[in-house]
Protein backbone atom coordinates (compact mmCIF):
# COMPACT_ATOMS: atom_id res chain seq x y z
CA UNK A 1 5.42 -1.73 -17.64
CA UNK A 2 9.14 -2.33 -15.74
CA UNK A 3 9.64 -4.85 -13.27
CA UNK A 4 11.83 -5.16 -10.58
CA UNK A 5 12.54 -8.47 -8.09
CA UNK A 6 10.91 -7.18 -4.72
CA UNK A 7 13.75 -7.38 -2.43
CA UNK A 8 16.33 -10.71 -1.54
CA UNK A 9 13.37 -13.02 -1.36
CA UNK A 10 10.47 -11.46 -3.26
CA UNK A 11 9.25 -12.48 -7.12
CA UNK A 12 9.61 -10.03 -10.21
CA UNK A 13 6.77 -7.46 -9.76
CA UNK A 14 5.52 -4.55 -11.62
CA UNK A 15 7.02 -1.08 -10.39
CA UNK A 16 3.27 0.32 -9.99
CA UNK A 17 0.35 -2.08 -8.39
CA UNK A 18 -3.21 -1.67 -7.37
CA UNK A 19 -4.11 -0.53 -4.14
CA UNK A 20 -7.26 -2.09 -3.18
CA UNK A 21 -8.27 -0.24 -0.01
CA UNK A 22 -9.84 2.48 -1.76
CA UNK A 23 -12.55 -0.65 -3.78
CA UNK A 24 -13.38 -1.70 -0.20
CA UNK A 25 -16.64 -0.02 -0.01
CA UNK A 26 -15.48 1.50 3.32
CA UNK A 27 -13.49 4.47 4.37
CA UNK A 28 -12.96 6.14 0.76
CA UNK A 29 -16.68 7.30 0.38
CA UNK A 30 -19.24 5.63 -1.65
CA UNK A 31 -18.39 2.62 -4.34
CA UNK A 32 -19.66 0.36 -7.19
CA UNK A 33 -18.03 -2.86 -7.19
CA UNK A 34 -18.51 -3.58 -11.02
CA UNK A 35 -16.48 -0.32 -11.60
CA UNK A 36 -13.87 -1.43 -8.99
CA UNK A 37 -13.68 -5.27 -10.43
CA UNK A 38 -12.95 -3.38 -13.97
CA UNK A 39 -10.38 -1.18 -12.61
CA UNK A 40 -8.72 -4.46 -11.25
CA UNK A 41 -8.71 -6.11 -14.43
CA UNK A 42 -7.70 -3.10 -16.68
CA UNK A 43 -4.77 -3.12 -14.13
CA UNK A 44 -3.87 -6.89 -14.70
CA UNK A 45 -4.65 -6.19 -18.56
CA UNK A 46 -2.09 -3.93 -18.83
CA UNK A 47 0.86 -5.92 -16.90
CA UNK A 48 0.41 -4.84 -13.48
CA UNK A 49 1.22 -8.13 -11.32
CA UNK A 50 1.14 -7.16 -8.00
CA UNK A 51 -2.21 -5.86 -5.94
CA UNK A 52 -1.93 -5.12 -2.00
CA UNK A 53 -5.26 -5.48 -0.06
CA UNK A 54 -6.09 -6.03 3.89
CA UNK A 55 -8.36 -7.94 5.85
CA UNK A 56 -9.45 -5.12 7.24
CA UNK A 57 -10.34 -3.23 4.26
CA UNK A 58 -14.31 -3.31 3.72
CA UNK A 59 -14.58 -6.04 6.70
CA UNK A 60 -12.40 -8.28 4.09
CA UNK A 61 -14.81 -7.11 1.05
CA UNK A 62 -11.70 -6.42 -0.31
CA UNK A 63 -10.19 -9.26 -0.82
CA UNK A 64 -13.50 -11.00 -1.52
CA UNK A 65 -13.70 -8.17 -4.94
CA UNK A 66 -9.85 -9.59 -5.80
CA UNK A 67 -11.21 -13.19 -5.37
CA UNK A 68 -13.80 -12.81 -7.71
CA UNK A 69 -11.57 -11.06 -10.41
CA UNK A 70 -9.21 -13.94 -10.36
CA UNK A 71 -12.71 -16.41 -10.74
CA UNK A 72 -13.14 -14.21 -13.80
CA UNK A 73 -10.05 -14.89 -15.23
CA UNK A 74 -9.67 -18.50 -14.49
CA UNK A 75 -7.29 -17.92 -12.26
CA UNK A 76 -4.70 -17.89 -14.91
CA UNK A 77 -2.75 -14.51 -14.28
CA UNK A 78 0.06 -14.96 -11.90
CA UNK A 79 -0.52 -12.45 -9.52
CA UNK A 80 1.15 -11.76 -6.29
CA UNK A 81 -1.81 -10.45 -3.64
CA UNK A 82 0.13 -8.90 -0.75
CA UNK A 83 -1.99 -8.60 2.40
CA UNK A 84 -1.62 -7.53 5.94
CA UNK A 85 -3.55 -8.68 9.19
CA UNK A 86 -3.52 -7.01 12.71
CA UNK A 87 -6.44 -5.01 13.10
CA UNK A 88 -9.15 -7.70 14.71
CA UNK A 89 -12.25 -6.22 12.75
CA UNK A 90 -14.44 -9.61 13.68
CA UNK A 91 -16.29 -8.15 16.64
CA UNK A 92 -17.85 -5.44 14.34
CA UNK A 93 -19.24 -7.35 11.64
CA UNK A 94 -22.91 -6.38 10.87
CA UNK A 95 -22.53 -2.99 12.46
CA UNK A 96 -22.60 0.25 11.03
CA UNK A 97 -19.60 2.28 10.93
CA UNK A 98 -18.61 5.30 9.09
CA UNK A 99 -15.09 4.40 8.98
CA UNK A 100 -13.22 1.51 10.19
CA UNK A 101 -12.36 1.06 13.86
CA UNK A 102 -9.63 0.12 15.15
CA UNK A 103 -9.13 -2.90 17.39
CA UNK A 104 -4.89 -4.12 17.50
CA UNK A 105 -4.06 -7.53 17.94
CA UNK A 106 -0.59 -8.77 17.26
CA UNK A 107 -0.87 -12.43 19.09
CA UNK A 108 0.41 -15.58 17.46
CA UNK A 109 -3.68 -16.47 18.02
CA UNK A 110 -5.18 -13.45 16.10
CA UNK A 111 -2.24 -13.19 13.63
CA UNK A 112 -2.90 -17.54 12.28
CA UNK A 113 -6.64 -16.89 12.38
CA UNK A 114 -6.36 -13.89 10.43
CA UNK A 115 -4.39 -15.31 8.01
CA UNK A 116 -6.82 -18.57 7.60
CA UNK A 117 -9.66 -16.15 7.29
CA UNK A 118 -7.59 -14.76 3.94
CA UNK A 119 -6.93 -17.32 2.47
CA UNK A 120 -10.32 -18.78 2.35
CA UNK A 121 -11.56 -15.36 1.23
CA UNK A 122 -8.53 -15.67 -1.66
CA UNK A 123 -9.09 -18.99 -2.24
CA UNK A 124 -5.86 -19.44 -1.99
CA UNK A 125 -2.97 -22.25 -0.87
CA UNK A 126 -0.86 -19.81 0.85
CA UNK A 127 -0.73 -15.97 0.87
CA UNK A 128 2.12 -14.40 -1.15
CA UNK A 129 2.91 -11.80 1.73
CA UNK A 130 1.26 -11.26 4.72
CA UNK A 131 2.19 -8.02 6.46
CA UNK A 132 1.74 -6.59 10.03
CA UNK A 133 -0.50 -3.75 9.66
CA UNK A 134 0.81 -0.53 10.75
CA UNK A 135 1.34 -1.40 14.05
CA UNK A 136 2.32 1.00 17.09
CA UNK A 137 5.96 0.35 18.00
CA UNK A 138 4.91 -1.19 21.40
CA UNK A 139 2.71 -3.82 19.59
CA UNK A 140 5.64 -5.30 17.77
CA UNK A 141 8.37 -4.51 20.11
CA UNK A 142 8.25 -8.41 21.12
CA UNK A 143 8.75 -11.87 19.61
CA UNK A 144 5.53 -12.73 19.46
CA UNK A 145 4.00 -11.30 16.27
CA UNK A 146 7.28 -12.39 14.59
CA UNK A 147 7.41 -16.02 15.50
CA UNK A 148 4.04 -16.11 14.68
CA UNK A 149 5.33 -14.89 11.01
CA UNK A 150 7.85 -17.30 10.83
CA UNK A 151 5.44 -20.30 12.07
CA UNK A 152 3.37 -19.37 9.03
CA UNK A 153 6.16 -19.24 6.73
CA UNK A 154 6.77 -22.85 8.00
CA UNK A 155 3.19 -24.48 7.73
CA UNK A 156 3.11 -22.76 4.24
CA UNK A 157 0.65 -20.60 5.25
CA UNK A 158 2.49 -17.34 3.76
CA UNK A 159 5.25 -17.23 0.97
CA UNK A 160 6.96 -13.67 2.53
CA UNK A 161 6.21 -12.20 5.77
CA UNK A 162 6.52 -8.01 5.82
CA UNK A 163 5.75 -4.73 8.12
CA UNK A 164 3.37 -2.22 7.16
CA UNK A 165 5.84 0.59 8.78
CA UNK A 166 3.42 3.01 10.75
CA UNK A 167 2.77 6.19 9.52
CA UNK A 168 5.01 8.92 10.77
CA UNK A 169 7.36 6.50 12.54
CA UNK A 170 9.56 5.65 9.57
CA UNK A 171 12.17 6.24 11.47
CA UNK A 172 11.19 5.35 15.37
CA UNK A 173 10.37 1.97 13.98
CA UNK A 174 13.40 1.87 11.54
CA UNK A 175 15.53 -0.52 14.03
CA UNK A 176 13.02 -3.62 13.57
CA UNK A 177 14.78 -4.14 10.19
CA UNK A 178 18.07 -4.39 12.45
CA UNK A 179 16.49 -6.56 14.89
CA UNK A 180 14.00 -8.55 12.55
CA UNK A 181 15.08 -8.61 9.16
CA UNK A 182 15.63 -12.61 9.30
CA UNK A 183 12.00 -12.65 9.64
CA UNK A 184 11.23 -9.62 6.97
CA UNK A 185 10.90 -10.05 3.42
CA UNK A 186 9.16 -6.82 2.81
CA UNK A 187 8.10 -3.80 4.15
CA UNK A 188 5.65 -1.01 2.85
CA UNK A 189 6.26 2.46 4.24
CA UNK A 190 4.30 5.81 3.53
CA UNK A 191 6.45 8.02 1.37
CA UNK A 192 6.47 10.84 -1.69
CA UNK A 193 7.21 14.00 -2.66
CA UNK A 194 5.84 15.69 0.42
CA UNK A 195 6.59 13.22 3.05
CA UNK A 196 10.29 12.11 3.00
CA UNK A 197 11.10 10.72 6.32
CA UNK A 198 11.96 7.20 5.86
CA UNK A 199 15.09 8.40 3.26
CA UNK A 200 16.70 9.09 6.92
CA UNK A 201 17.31 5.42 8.21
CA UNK A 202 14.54 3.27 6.78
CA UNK A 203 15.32 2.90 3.30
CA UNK A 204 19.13 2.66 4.02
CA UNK A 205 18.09 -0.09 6.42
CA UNK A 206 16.03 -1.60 3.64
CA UNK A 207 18.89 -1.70 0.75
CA UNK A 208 21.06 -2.75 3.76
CA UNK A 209 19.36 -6.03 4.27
CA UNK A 210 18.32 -5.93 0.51
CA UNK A 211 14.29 -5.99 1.93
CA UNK A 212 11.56 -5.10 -0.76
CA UNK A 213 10.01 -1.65 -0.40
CA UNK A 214 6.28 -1.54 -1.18
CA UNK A 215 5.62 2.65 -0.98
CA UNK A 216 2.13 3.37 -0.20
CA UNK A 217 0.14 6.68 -0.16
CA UNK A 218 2.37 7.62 -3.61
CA UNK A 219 0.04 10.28 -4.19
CA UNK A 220 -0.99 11.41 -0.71
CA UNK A 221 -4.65 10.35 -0.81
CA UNK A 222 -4.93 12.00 -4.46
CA UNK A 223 -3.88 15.34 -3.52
CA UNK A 224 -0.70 15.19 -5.33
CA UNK A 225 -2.72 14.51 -8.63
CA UNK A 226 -3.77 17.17 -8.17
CA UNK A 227 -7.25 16.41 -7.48
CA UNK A 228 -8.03 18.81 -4.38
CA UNK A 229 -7.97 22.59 -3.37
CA UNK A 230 -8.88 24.27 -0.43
CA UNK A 231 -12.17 24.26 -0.39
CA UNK A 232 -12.72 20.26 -0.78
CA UNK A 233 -14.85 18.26 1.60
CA UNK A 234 -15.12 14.81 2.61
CA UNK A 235 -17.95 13.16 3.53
CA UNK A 236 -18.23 11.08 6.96
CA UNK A 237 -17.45 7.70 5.19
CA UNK A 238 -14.62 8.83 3.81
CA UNK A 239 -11.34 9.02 5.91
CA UNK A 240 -9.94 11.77 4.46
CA UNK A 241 -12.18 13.89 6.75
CA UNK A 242 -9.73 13.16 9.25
CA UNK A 243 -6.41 12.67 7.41
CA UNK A 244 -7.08 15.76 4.84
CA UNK A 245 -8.50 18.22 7.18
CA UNK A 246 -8.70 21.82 6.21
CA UNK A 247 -5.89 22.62 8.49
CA UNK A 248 -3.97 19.62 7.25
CA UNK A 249 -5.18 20.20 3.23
CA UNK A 250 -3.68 24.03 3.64
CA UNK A 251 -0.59 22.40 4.69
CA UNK A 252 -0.08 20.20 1.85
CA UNK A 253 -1.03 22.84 -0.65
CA UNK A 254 1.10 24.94 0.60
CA UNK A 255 4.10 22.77 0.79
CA UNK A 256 2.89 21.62 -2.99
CA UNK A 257 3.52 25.04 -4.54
CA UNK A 258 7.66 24.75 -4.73
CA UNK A 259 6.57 22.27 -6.89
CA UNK A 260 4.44 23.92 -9.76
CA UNK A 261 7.74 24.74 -12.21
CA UNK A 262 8.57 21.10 -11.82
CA UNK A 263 5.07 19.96 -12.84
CA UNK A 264 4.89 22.84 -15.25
CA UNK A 265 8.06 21.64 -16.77
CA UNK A 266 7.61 18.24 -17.76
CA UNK A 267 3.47 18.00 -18.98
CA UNK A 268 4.00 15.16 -20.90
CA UNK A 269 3.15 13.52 -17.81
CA UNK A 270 0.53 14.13 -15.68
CA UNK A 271 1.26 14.91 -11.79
CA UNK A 272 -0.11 11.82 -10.68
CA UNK A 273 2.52 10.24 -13.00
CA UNK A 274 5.28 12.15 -11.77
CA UNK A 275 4.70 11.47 -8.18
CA UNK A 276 4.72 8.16 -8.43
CA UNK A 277 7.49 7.72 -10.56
CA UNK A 278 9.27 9.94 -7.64
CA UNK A 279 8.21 7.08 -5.53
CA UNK A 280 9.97 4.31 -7.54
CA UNK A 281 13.29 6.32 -8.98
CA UNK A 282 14.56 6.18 -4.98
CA UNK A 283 16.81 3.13 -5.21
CA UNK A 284 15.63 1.53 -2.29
CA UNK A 285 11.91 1.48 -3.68
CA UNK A 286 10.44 -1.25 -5.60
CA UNK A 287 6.92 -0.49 -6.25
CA UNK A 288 4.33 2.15 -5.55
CA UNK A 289 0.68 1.11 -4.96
CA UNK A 290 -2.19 3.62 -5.65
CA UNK A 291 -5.48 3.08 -5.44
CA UNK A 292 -7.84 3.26 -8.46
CA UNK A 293 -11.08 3.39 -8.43
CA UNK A 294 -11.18 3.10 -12.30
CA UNK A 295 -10.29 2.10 -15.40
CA UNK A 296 -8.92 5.47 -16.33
CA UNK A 297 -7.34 6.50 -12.84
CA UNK A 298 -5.65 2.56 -13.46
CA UNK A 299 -4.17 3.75 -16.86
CA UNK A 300 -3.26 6.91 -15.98
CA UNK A 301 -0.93 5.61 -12.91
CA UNK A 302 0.45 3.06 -14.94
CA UNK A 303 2.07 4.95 -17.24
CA UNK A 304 4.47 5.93 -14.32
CA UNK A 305 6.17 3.15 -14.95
CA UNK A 306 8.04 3.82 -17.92
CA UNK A 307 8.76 7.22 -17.28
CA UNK A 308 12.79 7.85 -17.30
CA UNK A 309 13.33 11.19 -14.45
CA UNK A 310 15.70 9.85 -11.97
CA UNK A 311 15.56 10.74 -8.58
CA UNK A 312 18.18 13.55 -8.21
CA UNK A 313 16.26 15.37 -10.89
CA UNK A 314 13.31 15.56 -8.85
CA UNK A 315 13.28 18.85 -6.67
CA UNK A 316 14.45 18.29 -2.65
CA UNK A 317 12.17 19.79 0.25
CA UNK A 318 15.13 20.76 2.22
């Protein structure tokens, strides 16, 4: 496992972390939480450091399952738990959803109650980033949920503060690391090998300013492991319904092909491990955060890490 100092302000993380939205129990399709607790420790087992979860995954079941891992190993790891806050899920605890709704609140109110609310589910002193969750350019267009960032940072409520760029508008929202990046530590952004458009002006912003770069969606939902075909399905508790729909999956596949002599190429490595080390080689990236549901899928993306490709070799989409 490499490491690499996330950003001006950040601590020395692992280059691949666990994404913990997919162990939430909602919005990925059914779960166990055993399995998902050992895919968190064979993560921290084999040097990963650094594990990004949100309030809002599983109604904060996520963070609960990341709580309990640390009870398990006395606490003794130091791990940096990255979460975000934003999305006021309170109103629809103990109702039944297939997926997660959505409910914005950006307010200096919300924002400090949300981030109390983690930290008691941590069990934690202070949160090691808390990031605005992939909010709509109008949401954080203001001072508000910045000040209310920078209050936190000052009670010692949160270590780093960060934006969870929304998807799509890497570049529309690309001028908050102009206007904000006092305030930013950190900021996550969807990107790989099929979806490029924060190289335009986000990451340049980010290496500008010298801000960490926390890439989710490395592997596009799993498609770029190679997982999927045309014919997959998604049930109704599983987001991908909407995000991979047929139309949508024929896309990717499509766009995937110019890619097969690259994959066929190199099989030492599997294509989940080549499109996440894609992910990291950019030199503006820091880490890449899939999800793993278990201890193999865990293993298998760590290897990324130590794999050598750099960037240019990896085909453009031009």
């Amino acid at each position: 496992m490499r490491y690499k100092n996330l950003g001006k302000n950040g601590p020395e993380i692992s280059t691949i972390g666990f994404g913990a939205w997919g162990i939430s129990g909602r919005d990925w399709g059914n779960t166990d939480d055993e399995q998902s607790k050992r895919a968190i420790h064979t993560a921290l087992d084999n040097g990963v450091n650094f594990i990004d979860t949100a309030d809002t995954y599983g109604f904060g079941h996520s963070e609960e399952l990341i709580s309990q891992v640390l009870d398990e190993r006395g606490r003794r790891d130091n791990v940096i738990i990255a979460t975000k806050a934003g999305n006021n899920f309170y109103p629809f605890l103990g109702k039944d959803f297939g997926t997660t709704p959505g409910n914005p609140d950006y307010s200096k109110k919300y924002l400090t109650f949300a981030a109390e609310q983690s930290l008691k589910r941590l069990k934690v002193d202070a949160l090691d980033l808390l990031q605005l969750h992939s909010p709509t350019l109008d949401l954080v267009d203001n001072d508000e949920p910045w000040e209310a960032l920078e209050i936190l940072k000052q009670q010692g409520k949160i270590k780093l503060a960060g934006l969870s760029v929304q998807s799509f508008k890497e570049t529309e929202q690309a001028f908050l690391l102009d206007k904000y990046n006092s305030v930013l530590d950190v900021i996550q952004v969807r990107y790989n090998l099929l979806e490029r458009e924060a190289e335009k002006e986000l990451l340049p912003k980010a290496m500008k300013y010298n801000i960490g770069v926390i890439v989710r969606i490395p592997i596009l939902f799993g498609l770029l492991a190679g997982k999927f075909n045309r014919n997959t399905t998604f049930g109704e508790n599983d987001h991908r319904k909407m995000n991979l729909s047929p139309e949508k999956l024929d896309e990717y596949l499509t766009q995937l092909e110019m890619f097969k002599p690259f994959f066929e190429s190199r099989k030492e490595f599997s294509m989940a491990q080549l499109s996440l080390r894609f992910c990291i080689a950019h030199p503006a990236c820091h880490i890449a955060i899939p999800g793993g549901k278990t201890p193999l899928q865990v293993i298998e993306n760590i290897g990324a890490s130590d794999i050598d490709i750099p960037y240019e070799e990896f085909p453009s989409i031009d």
